[in-house]
C-alpha atoms as a PDB file:
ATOM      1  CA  UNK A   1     105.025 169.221 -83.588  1.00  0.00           C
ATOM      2  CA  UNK A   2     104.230 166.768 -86.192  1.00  0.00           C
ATOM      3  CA  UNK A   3     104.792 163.538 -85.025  1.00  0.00           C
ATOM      4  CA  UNK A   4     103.748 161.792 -88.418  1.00  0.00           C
ATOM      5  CA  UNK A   5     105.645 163.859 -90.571  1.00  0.00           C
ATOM      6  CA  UNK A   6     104.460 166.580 -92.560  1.00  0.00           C
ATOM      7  CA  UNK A   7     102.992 167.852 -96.619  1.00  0.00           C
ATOM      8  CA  UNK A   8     104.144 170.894 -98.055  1.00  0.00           C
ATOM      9  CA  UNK A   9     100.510 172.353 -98.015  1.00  0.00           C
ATOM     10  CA  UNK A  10     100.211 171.745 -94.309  1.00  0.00           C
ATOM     11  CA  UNK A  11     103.998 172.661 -93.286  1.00  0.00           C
ATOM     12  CA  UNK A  12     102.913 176.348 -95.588  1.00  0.00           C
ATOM     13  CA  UNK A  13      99.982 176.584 -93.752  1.00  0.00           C
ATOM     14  CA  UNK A  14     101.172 175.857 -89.954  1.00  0.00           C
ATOM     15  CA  UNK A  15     104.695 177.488 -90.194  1.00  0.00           C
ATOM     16  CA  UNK A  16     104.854 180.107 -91.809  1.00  0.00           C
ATOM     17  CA  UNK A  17     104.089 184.244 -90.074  1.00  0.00           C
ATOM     18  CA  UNK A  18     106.411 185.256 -87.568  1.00  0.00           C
ATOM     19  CA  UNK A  19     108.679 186.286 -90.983  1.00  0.00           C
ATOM     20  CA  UNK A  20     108.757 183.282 -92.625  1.00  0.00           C
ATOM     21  CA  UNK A  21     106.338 183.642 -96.310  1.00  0.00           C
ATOM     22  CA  UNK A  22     104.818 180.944 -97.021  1.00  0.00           C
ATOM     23  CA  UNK A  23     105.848 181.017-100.661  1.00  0.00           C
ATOM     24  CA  UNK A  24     109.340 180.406 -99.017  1.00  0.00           C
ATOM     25  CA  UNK A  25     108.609 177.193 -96.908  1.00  0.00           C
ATOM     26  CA  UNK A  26     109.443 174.805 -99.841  1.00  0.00           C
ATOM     27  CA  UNK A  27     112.821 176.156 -99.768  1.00  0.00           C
ATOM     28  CA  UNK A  28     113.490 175.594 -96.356  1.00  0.00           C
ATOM     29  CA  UNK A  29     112.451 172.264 -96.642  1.00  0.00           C
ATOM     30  CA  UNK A  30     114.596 171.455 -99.075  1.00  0.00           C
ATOM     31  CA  UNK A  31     117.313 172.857 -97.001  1.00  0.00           C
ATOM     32  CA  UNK A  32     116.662 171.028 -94.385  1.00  0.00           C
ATOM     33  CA  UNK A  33     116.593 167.826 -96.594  1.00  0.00           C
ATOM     34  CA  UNK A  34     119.973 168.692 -97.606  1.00  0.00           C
ATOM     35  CA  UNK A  35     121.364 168.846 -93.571  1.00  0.00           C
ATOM     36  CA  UNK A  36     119.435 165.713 -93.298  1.00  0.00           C
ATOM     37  CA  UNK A  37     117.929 167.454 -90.483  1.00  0.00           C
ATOM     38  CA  UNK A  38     114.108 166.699 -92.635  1.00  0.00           C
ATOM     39  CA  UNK A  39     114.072 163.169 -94.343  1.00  0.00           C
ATOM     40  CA  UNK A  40     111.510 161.971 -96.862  1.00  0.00           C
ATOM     41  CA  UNK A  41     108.569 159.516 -96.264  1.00  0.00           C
ATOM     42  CA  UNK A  42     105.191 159.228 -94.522  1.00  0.00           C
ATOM     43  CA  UNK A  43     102.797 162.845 -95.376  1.00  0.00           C
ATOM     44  CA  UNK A  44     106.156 164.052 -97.189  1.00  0.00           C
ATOM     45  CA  UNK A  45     108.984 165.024 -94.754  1.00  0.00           C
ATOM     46  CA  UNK A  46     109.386 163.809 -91.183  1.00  0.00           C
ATOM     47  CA  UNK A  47     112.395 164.194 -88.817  1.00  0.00           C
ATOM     48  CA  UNK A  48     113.994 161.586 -86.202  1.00  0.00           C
ATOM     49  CA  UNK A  49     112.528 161.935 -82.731  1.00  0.00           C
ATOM     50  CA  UNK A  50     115.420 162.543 -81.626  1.00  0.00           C
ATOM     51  CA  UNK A  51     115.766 165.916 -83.758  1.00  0.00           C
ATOM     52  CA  UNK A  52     112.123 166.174 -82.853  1.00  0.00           C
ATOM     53  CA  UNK A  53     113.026 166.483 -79.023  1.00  0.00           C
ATOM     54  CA  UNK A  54     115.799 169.025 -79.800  1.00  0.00           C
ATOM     55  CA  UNK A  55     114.120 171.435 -81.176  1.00  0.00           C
ATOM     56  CA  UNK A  56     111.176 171.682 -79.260  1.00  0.00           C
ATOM     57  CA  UNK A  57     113.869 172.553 -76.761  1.00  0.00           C
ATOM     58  CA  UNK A  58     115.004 175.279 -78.815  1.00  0.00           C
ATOM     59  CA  UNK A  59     111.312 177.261 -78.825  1.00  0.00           C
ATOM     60  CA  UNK A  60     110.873 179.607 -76.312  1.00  0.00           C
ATOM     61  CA  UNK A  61     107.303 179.528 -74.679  1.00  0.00           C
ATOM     62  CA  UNK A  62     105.973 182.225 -77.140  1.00  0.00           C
ATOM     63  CA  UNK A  63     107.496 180.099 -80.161  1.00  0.00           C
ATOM     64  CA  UNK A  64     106.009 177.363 -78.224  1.00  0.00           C
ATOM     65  CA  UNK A  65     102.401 178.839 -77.900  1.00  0.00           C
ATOM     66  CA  UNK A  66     102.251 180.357 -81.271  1.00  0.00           C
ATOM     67  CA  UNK A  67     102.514 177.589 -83.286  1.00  0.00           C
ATOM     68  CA  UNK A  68     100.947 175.564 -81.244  1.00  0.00           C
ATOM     69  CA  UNK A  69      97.677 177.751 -81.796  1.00  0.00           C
ATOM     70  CA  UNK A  70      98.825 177.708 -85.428  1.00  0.00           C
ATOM     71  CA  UNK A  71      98.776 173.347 -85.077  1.00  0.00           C
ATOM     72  CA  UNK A  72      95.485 173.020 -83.001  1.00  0.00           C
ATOM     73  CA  UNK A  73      93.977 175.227 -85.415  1.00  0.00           C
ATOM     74  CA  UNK A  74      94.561 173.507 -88.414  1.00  0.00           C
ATOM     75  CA  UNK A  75      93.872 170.160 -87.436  1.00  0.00           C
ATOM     76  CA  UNK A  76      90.497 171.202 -86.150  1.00  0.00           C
ATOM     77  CA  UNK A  77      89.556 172.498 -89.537  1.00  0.00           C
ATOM     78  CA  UNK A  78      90.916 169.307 -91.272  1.00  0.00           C
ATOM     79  CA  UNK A  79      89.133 167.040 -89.049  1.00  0.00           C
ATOM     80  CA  UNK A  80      85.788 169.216 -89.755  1.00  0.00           C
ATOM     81  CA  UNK A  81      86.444 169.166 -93.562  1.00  0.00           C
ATOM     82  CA  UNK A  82      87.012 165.555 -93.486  1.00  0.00           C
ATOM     83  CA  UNK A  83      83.849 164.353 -91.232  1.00  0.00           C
ATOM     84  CA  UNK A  84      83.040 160.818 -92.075  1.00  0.00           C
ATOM     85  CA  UNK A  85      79.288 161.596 -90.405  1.00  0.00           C
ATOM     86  CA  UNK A  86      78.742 163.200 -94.055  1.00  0.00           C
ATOM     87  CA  UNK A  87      77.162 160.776 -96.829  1.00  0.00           C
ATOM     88  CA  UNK A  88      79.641 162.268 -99.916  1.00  0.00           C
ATOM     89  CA  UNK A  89      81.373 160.809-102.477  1.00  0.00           C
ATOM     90  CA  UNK A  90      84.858 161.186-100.594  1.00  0.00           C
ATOM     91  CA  UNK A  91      83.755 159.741 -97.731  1.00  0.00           C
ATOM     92  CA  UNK A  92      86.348 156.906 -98.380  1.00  0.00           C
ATOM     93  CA  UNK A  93      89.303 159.391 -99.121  1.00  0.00           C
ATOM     94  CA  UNK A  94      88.041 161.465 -96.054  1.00  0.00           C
ATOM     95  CA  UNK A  95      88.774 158.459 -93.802  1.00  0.00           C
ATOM     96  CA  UNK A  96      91.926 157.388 -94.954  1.00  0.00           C
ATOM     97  CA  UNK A  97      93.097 161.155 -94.634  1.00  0.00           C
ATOM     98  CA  UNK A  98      92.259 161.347 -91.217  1.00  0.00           C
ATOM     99  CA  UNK A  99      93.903 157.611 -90.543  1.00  0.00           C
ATOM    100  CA  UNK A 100      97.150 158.826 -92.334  1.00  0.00           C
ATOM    101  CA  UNK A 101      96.939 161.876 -90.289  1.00  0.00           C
ATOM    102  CA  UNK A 102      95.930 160.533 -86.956  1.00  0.00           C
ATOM    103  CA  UNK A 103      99.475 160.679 -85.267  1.00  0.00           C
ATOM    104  CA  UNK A 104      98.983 164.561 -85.542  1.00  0.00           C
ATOM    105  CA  UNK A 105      95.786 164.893 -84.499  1.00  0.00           C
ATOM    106  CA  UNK A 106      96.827 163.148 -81.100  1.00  0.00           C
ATOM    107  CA  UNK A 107      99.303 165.731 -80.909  1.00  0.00           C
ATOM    108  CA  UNK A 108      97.113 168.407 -81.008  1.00  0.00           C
ATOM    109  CA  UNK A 109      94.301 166.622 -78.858  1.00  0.00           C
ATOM    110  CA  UNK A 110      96.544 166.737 -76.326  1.00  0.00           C
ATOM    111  CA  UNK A 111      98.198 170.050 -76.567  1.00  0.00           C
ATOM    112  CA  UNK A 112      94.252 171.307 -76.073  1.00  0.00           C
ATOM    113  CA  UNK A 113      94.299 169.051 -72.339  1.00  0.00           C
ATOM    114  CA  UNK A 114      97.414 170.799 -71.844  1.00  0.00           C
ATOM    115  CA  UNK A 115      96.357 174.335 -72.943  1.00  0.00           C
ATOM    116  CA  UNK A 116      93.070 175.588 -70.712  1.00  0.00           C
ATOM    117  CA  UNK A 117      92.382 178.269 -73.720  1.00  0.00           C
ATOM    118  CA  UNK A 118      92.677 175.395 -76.574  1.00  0.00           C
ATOM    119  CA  UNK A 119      90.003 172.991 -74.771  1.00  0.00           C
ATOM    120  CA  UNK A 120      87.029 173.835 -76.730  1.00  0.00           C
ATOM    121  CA  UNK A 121      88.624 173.354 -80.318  1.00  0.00           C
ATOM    122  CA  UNK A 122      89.930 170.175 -78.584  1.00  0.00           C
ATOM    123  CA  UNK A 123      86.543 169.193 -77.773  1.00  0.00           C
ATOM    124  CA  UNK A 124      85.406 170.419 -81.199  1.00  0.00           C
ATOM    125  CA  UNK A 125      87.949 168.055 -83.117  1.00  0.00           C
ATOM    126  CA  UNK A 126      87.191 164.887 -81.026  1.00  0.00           C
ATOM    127  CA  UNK A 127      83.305 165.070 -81.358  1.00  0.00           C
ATOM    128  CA  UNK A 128      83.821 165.844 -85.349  1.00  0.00           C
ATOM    129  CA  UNK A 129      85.752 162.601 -85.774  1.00  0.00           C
ATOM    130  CA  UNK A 130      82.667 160.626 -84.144  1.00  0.00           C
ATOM    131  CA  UNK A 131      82.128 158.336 -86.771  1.00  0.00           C
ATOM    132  CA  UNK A 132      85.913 157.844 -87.844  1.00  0.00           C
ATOM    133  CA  UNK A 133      86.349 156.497 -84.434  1.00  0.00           C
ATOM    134  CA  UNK A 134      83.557 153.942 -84.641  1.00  0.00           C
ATOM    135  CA  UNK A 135      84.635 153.228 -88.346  1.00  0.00           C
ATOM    136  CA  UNK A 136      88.772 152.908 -87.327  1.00  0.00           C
ATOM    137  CA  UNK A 137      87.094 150.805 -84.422  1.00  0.00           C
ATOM    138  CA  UNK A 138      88.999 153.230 -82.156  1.00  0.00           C
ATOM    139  CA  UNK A 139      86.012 153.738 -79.412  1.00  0.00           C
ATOM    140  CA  UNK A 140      87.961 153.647 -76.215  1.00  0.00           C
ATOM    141  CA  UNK A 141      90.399 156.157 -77.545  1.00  0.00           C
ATOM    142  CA  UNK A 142      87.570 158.560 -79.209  1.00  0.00           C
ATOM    143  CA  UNK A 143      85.847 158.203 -76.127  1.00  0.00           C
ATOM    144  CA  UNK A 144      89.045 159.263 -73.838  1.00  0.00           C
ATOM    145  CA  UNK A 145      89.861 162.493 -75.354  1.00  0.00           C
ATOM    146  CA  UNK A 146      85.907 163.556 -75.547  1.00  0.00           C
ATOM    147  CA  UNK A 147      85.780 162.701 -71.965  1.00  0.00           C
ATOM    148  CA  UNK A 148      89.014 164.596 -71.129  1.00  0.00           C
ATOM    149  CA  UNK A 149      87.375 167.428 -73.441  1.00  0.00           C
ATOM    150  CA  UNK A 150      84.261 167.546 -71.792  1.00  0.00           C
ATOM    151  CA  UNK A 151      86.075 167.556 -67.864  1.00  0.00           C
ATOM    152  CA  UNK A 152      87.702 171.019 -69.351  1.00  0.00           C
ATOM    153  CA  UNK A 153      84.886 172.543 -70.966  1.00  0.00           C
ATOM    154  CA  UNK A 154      82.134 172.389 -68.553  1.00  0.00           C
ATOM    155  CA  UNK A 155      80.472 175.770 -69.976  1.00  0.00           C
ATOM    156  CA  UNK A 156      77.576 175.730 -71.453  1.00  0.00           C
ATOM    157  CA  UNK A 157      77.288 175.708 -75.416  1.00  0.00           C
ATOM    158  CA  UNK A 158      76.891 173.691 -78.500  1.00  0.00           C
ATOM    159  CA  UNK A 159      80.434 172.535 -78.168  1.00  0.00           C
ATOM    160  CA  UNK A 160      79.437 170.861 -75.198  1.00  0.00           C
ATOM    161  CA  UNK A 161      76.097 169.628 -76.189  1.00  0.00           C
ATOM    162  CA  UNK A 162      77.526 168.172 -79.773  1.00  0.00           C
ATOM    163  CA  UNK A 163      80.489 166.297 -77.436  1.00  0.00           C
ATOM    164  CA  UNK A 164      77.740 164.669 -75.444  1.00  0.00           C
ATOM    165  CA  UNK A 165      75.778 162.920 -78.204  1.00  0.00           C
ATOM    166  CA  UNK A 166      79.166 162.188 -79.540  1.00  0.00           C
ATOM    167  CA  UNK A 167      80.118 160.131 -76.589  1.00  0.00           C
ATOM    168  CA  UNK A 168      76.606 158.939 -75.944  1.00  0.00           C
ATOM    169  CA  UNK A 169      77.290 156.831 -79.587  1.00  0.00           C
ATOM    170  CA  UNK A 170      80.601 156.051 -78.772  1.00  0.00           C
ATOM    171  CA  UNK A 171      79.295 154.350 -75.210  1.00  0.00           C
ATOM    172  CA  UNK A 172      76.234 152.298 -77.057  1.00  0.00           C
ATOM    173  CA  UNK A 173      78.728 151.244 -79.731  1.00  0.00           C
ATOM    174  CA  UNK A 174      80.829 149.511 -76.381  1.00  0.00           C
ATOM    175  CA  UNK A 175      77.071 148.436 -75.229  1.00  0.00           C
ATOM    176  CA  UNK A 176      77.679 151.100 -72.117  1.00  0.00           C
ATOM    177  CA  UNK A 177      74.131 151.704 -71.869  1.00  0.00           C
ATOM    178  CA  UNK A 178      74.608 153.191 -68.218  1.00  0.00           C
ATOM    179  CA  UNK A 179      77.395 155.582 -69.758  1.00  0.00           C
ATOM    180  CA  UNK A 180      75.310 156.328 -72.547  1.00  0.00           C
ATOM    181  CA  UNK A 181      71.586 157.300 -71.600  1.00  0.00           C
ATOM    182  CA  UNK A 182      72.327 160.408 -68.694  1.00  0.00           C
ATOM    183  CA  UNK A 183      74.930 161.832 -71.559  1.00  0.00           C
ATOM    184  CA  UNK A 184      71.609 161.938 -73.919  1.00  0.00           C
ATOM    185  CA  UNK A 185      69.804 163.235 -71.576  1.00  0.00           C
ATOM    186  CA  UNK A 186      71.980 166.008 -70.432  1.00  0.00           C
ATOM    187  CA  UNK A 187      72.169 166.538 -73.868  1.00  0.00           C
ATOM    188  CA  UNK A 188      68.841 167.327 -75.298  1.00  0.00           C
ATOM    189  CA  UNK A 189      68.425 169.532 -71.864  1.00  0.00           C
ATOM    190  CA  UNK A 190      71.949 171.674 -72.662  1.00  0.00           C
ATOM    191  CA  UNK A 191      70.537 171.997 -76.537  1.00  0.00           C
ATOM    192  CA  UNK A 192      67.274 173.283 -75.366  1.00  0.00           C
ATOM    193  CA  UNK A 193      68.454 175.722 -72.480  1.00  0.00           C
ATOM    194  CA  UNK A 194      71.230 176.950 -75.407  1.00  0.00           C
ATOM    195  CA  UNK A 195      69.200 177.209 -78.427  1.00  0.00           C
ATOM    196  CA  UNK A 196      70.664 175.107 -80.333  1.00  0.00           C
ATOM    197  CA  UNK A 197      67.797 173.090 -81.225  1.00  0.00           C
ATOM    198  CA  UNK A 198      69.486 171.594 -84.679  1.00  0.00           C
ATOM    199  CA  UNK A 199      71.370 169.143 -82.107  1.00  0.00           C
ATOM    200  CA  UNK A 200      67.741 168.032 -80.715  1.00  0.00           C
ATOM    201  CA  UNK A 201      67.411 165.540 -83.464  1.00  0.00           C
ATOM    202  CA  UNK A 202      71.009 163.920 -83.018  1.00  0.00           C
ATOM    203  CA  UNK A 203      69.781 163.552 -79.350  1.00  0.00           C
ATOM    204  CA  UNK A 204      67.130 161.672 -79.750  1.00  0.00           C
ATOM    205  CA  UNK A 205      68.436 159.498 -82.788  1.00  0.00           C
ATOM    206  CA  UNK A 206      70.685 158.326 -80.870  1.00  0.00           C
ATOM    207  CA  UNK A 207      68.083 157.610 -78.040  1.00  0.00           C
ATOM    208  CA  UNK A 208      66.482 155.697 -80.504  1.00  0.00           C
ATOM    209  CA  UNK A 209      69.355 153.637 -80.779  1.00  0.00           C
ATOM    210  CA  UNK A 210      69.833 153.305 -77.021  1.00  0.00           C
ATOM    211  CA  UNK A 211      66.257 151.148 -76.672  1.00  0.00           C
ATOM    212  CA  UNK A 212      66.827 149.442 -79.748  1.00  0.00           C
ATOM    213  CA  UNK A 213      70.282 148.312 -78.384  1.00  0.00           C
ATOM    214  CA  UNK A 214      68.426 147.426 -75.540  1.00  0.00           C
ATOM    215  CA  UNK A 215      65.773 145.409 -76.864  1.00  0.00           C
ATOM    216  CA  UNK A 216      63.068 147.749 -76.534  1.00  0.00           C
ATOM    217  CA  UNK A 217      62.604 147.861 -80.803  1.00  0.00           C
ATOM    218  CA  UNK A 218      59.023 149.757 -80.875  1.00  0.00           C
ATOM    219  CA  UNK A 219      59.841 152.402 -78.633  1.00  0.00           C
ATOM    220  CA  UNK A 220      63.447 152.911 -80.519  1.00  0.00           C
ATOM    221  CA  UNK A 221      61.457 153.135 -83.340  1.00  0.00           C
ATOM    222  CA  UNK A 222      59.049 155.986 -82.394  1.00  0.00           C
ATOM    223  CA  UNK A 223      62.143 157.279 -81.218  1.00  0.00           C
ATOM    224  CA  UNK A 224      63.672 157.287 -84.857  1.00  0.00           C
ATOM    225  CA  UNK A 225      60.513 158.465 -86.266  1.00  0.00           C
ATOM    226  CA  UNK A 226      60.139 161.441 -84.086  1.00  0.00           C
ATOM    227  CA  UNK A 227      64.065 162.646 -84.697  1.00  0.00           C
ATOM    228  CA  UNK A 228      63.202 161.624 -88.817  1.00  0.00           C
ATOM    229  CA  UNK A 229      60.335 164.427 -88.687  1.00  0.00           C
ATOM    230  CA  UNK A 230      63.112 166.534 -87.105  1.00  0.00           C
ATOM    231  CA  UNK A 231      65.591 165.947 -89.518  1.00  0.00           C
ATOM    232  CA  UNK A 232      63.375 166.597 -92.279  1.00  0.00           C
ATOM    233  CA  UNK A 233      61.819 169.749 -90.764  1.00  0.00           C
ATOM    234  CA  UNK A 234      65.801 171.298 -90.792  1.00  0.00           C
ATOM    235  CA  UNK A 235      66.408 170.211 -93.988  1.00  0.00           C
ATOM    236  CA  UNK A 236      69.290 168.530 -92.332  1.00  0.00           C
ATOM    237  CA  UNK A 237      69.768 165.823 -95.203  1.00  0.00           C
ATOM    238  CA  UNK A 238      73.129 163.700 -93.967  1.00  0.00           C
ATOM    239  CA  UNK A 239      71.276 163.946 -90.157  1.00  0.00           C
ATOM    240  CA  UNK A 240      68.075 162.297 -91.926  1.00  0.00           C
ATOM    241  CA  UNK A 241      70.097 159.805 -93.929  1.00  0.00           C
ATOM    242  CA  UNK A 242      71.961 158.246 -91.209  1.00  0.00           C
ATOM    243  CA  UNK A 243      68.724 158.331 -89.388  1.00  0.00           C
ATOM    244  CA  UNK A 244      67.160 156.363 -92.002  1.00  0.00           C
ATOM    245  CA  UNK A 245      69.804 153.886 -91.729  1.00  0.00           C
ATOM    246  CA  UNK A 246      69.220 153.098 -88.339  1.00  0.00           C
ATOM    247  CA  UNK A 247      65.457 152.749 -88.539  1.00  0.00           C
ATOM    248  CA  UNK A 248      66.052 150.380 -91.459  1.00  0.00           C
ATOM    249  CA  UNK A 249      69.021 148.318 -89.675  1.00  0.00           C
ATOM    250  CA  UNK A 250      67.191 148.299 -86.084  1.00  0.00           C
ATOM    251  CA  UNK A 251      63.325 147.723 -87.529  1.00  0.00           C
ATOM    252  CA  UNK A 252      63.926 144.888 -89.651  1.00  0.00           C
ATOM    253  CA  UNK A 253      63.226 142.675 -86.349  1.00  0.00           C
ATOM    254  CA  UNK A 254      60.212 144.880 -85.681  1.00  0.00           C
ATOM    255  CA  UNK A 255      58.645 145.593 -88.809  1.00  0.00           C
ATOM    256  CA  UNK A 256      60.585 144.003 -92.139  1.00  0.00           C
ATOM    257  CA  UNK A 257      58.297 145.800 -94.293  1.00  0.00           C
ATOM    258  CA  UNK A 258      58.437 149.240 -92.211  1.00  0.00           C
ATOM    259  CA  UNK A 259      62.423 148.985 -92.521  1.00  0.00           C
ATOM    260  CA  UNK A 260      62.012 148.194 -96.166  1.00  0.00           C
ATOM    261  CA  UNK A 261      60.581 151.572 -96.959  1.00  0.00           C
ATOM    262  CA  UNK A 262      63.428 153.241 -94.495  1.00  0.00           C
ATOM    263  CA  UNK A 263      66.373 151.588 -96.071  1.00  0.00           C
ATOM    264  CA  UNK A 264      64.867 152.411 -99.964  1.00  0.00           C
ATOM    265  CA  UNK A 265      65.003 155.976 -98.600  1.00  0.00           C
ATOM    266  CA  UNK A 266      61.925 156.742 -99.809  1.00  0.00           C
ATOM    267  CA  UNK A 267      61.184 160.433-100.894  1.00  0.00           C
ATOM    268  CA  UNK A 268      64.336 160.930-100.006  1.00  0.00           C
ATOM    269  CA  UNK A 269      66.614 163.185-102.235  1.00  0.00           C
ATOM    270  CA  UNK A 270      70.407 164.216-101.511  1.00  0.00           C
ATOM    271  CA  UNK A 271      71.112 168.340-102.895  1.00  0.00           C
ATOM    272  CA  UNK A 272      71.583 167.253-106.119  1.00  0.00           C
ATOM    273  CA  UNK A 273      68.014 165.903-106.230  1.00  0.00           C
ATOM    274  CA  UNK A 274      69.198 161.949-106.972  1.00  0.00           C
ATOM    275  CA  UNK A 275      67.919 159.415-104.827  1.00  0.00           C
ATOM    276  CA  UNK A 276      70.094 157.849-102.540  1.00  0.00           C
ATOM    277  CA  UNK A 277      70.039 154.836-100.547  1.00  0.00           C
ATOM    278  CA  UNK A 278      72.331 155.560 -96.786  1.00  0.00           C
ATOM    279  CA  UNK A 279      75.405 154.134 -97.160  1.00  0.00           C
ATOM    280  CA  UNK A 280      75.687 151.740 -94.010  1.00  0.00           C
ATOM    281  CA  UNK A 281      78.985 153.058 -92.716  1.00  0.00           C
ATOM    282  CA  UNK A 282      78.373 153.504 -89.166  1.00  0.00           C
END
């Protein structure tokens, strides 16, 4: 399963149930080091492709579906607990986990096409890695597995909603405008009908950025203002960040001084009460 190799903490974590204790994992990788069946480098320990092959051969389909339930899973948890759409101090350390990791998560990205039952938390993991796909300049590929998510999971729901936005940012970062404006609006119509009206403000942000991308700056700008007082009203403080950066980076052609007071992040205060000034990331 793990193409780019594997840390102790994850291989404990993924493989062991189904009699193996996880307090016994370490052991078995070590024998498996010594059959030079497991060899050392990348996450920790990764095996030949070759040996790979083989033993996926080995697994009979309940083997097969069990851990790959046990894979998906994790790597939809890591890729929530490492969002890069989060203004933190890790943010840096958060990305380059996620890069080293990436060869996995495109393993289980595509065991959730495969897997009708496992499309959701596919869906899930590509939409939370939004902004690492703009920031690893990967917005083709981010874009082809929401896409491919979205074709599965045509229900109703926040999962859906969340993927649209997603993609809508992902299309106006490629200047798709045609791509990008029916996902917003199908968007802020899913959140509505579903209740989910904390995803109302990422919907219009990002429509915001639609008509400043195309040149309409004072109507992007309302549009910004109008998701801000959302934002603010949800106490949604990484949602209003980002949102300030964008009124600052897109109104500095409209209205320097306006974007002045947007980029100071004025009145602005992270949890810990500090001021902070958005880190320009995306």
């Amino acid at each position: 399963m793990f193409a780019g190799g594997v840390d102790l903490d994850t291989a404990e974590t993924v493989c062991s149930g189904e009699g193996i204790d996880a307090a016994d994992v370490l052991d078995l990788l070590a024998g498996l080091v010594d059959k030079s069946v497991l060899c050392r480098g990348g996450l920790g320990f990764r095996m030949l492709e070759s040996l790979r092959a083989y033993g996926c051969e080995q697994l009979t389909p309940a083997e097969r579906q069990w851990l790959r339930g046990r894979f998906v899973g994790h790597y939809r948890e890591l890729t929530e607990t490492h969002r890069t759409d989060q203004l933190v101090s890790d943010q840096l350390d958060r990305y380059l986990a996620l890069r080293q990791e990436l060869p996995n998560i495109r393993v289980a990205l595509q065991a959730c096409l495969n897997e009708p039952a496992l499309a959701p938390l596919g869906l899930g993991t590509a939409s939370a890695m939004w902004c690492f796909w703009v920031l690893a300049g990967a917005l083709t590929e981010g874009r082809y597995w929401i896409e491919r998510g979205l074709e599965l999971v045509p229900e109703p729901g926040r999962a859906r909603a969340t993927a649209l936005w997603a993609d809508s940012m992902l299309a106006l970062r490629q200047g798709d405008l045609d791509a990008a404006l029916p996902l917003l609006e199908d968007c802020r119509a899913l959140a509505a009908r579903s209740g989910d009206e904390d995803l109302v403000p990422y919907a219009v942000r990002t429509a915001g950025v639609a008509a400043c991308t195309a040149g309409d700056t004072r109507r992007g700008l309302a549009l910004l203002r109008e998701s801000l007082a959302l934002h603010r009203s949800l106490n949604d403080l990484d949602g209003l960040m980002f949102n300030l950066y964008f009124a600052a980076a897109y109104g500095s052609t409209e209205d320097p001084g306006l974007a002045a007071e947007f980029g100071a992040g004025r009145a602005v205060h992270r949890r810990d009460r500090r001021p902070v000034v958005p880190h320009p990331v995306p």
